[in-house]
C-alpha atoms as a PDB file:
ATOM      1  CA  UNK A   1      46.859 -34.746  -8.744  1.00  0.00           C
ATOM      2  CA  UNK A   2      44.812 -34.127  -5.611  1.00  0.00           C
ATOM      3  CA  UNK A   3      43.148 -30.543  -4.892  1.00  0.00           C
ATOM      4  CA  UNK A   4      45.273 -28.180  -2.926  1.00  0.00           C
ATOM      5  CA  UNK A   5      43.935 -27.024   0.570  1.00  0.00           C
ATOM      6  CA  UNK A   6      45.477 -24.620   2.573  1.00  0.00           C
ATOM      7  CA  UNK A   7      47.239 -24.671   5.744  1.00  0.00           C
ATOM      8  CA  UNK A   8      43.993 -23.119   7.624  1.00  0.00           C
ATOM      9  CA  UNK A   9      42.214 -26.376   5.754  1.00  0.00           C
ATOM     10  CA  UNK A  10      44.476 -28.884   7.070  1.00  0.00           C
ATOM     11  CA  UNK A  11      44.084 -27.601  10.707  1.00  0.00           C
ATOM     12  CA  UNK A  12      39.882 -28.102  10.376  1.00  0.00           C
ATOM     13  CA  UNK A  13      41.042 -32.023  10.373  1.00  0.00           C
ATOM     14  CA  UNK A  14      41.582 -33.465  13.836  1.00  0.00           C
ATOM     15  CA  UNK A  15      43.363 -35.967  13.778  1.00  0.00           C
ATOM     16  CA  UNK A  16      43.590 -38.605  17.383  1.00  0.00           C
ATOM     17  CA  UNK A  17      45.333 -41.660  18.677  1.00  0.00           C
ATOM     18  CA  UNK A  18      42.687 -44.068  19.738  1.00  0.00           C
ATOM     19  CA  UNK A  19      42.974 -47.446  20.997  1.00  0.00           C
ATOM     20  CA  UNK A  20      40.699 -50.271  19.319  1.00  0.00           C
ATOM     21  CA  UNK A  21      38.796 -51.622  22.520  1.00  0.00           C
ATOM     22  CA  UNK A  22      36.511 -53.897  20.513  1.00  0.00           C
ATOM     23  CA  UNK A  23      35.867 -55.725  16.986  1.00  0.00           C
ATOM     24  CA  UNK A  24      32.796 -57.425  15.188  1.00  0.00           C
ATOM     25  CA  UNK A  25      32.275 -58.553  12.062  1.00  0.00           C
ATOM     26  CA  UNK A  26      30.278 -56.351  10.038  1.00  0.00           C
ATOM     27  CA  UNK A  27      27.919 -59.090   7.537  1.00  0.00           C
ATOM     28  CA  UNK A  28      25.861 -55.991   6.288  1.00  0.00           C
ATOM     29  CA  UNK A  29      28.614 -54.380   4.502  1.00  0.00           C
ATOM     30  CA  UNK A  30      28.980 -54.285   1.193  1.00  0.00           C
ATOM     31  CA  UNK A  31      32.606 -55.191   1.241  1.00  0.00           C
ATOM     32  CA  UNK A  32      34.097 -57.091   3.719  1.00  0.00           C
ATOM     33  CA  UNK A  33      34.753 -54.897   7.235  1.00  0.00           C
ATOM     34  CA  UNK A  34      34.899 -54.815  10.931  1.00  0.00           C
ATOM     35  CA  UNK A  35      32.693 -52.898  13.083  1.00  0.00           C
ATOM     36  CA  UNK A  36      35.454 -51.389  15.420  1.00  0.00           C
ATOM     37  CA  UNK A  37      35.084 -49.434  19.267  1.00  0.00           C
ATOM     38  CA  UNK A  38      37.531 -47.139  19.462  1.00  0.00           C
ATOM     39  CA  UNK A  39      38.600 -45.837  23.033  1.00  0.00           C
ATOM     40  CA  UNK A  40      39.928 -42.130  22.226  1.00  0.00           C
ATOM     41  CA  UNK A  41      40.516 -41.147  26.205  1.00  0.00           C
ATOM     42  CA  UNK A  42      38.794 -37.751  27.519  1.00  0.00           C
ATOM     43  CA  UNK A  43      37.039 -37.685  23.225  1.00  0.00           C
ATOM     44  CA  UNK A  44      35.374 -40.667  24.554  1.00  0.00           C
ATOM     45  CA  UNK A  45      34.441 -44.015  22.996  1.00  0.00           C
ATOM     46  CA  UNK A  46      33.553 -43.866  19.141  1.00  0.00           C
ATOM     47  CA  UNK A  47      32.712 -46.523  16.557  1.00  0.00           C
ATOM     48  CA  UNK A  48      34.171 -47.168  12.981  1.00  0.00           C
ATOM     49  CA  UNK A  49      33.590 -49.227  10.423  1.00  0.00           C
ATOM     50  CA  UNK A  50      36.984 -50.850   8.132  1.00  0.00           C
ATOM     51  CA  UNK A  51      37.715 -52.622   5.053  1.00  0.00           C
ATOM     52  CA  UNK A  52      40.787 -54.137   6.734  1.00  0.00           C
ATOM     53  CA  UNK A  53      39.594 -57.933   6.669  1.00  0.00           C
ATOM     54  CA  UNK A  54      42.030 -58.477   4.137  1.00  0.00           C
ATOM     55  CA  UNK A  55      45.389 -58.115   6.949  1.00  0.00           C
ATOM     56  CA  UNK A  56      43.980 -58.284  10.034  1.00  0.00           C
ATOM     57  CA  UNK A  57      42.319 -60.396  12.302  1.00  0.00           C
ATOM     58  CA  UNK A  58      39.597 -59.413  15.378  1.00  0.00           C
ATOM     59  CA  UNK A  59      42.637 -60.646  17.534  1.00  0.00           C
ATOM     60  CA  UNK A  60      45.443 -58.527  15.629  1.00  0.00           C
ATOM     61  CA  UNK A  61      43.076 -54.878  16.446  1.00  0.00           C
ATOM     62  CA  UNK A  62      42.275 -55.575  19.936  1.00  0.00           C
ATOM     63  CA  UNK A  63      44.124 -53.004  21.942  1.00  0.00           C
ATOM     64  CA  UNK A  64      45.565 -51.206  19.461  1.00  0.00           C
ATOM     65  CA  UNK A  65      46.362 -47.731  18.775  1.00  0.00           C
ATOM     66  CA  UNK A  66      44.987 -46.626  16.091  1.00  0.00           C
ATOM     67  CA  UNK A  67      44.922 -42.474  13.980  1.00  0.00           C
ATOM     68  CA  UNK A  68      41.611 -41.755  12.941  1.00  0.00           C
ATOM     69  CA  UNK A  69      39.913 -38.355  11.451  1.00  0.00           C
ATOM     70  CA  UNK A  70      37.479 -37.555  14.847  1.00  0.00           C
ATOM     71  CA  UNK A  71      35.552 -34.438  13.636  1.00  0.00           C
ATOM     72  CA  UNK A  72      33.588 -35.696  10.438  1.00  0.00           C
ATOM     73  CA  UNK A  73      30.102 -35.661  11.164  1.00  0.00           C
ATOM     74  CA  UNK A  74      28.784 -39.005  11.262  1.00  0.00           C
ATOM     75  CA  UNK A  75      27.776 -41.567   8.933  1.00  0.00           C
ATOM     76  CA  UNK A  76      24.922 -44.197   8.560  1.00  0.00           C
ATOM     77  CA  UNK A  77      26.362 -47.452   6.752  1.00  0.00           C
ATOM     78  CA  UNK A  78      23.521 -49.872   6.892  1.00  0.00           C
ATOM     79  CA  UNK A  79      22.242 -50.231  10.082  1.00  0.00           C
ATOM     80  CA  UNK A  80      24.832 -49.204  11.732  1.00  0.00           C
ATOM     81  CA  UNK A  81      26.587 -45.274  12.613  1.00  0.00           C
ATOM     82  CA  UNK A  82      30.000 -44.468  11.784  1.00  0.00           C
ATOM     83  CA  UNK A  83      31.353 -41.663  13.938  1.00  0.00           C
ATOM     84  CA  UNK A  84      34.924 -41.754  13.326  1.00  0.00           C
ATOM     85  CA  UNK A  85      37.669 -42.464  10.985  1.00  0.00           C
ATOM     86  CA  UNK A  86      40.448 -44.900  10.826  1.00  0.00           C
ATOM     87  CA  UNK A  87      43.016 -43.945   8.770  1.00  0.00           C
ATOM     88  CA  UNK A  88      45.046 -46.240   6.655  1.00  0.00           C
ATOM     89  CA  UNK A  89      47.501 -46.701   3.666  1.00  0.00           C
ATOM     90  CA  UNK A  90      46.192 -48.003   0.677  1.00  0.00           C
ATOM     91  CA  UNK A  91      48.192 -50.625  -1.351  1.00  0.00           C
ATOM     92  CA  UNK A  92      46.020 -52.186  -4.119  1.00  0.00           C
ATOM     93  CA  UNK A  93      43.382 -53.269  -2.231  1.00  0.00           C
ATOM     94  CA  UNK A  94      44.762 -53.836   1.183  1.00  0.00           C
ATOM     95  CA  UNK A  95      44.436 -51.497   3.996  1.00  0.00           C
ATOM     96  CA  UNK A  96      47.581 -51.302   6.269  1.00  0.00           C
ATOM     97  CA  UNK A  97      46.653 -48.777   9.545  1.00  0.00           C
ATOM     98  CA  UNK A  98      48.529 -45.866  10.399  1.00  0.00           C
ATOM     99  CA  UNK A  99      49.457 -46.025  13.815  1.00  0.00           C
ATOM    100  CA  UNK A 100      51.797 -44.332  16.234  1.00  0.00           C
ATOM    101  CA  UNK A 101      55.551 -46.067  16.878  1.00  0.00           C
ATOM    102  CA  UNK A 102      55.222 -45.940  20.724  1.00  0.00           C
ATOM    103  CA  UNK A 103      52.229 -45.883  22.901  1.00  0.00           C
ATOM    104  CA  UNK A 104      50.543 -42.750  23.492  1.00  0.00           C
ATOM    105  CA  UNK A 105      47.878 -41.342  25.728  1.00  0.00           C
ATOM    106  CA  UNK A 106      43.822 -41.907  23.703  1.00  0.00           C
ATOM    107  CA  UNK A 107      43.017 -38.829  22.152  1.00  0.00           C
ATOM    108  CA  UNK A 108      46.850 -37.596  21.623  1.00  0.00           C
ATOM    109  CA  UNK A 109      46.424 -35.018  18.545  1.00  0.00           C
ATOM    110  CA  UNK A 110      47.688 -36.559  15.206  1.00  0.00           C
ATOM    111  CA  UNK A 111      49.763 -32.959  13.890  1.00  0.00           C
END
């Protein structure tokens, strides 16, 4: 079982619609990943990193949207800086994207 958090806990988390604007492999990585540019509208552009190699293509993530955490500080994986991220469903050891069902405006709030 996972640790509770409250309500005020779950509202620290913000939580955006971004649109993937870019993708690069990402050799460095200890597991296979992308390097991703993420386009979250008045947030700005922010970069991720992704183990999602294993169902998607650089072709599939181009233009699109995306949910990823926004407010973690950020993270140094090898050489490069992680400042977002993208959130996904885990089945064995696939990654499958959350993602809204219509198109939103970048940097709509995930609630």
């Amino acid at each position: 079982m996972s640790t509770r958090i409250t309500f005020d806990d779950f509202t620290k988390i913000d939580l955006r619609v971004g649109t993937i604007i870019a993708v690069a492999d990402f050799p460095e990585a200890r597991r296979p990943a992308y390097k991703l540019t993420i386009d979250f509208g008045d947030l700005g552009i922010k970069k991720s990193s992704a183990q999602i190699t294993e169902l998607y293509t650089k072709e599939d993530l181009m233009q699109r949207q995306i949910v990823a955490v926004v407010n973690f500080e950020r993270k140094q994986i090898g050489k490069f800086m992680s400042e977002c991220l993208v959130i996904g469903a885990v089945n064995a050891k696939e990654v499958i994207l959350l993602h809204p069902e219509n198109k939103v405006p970048n940097g709509s709030i995930v609630s």
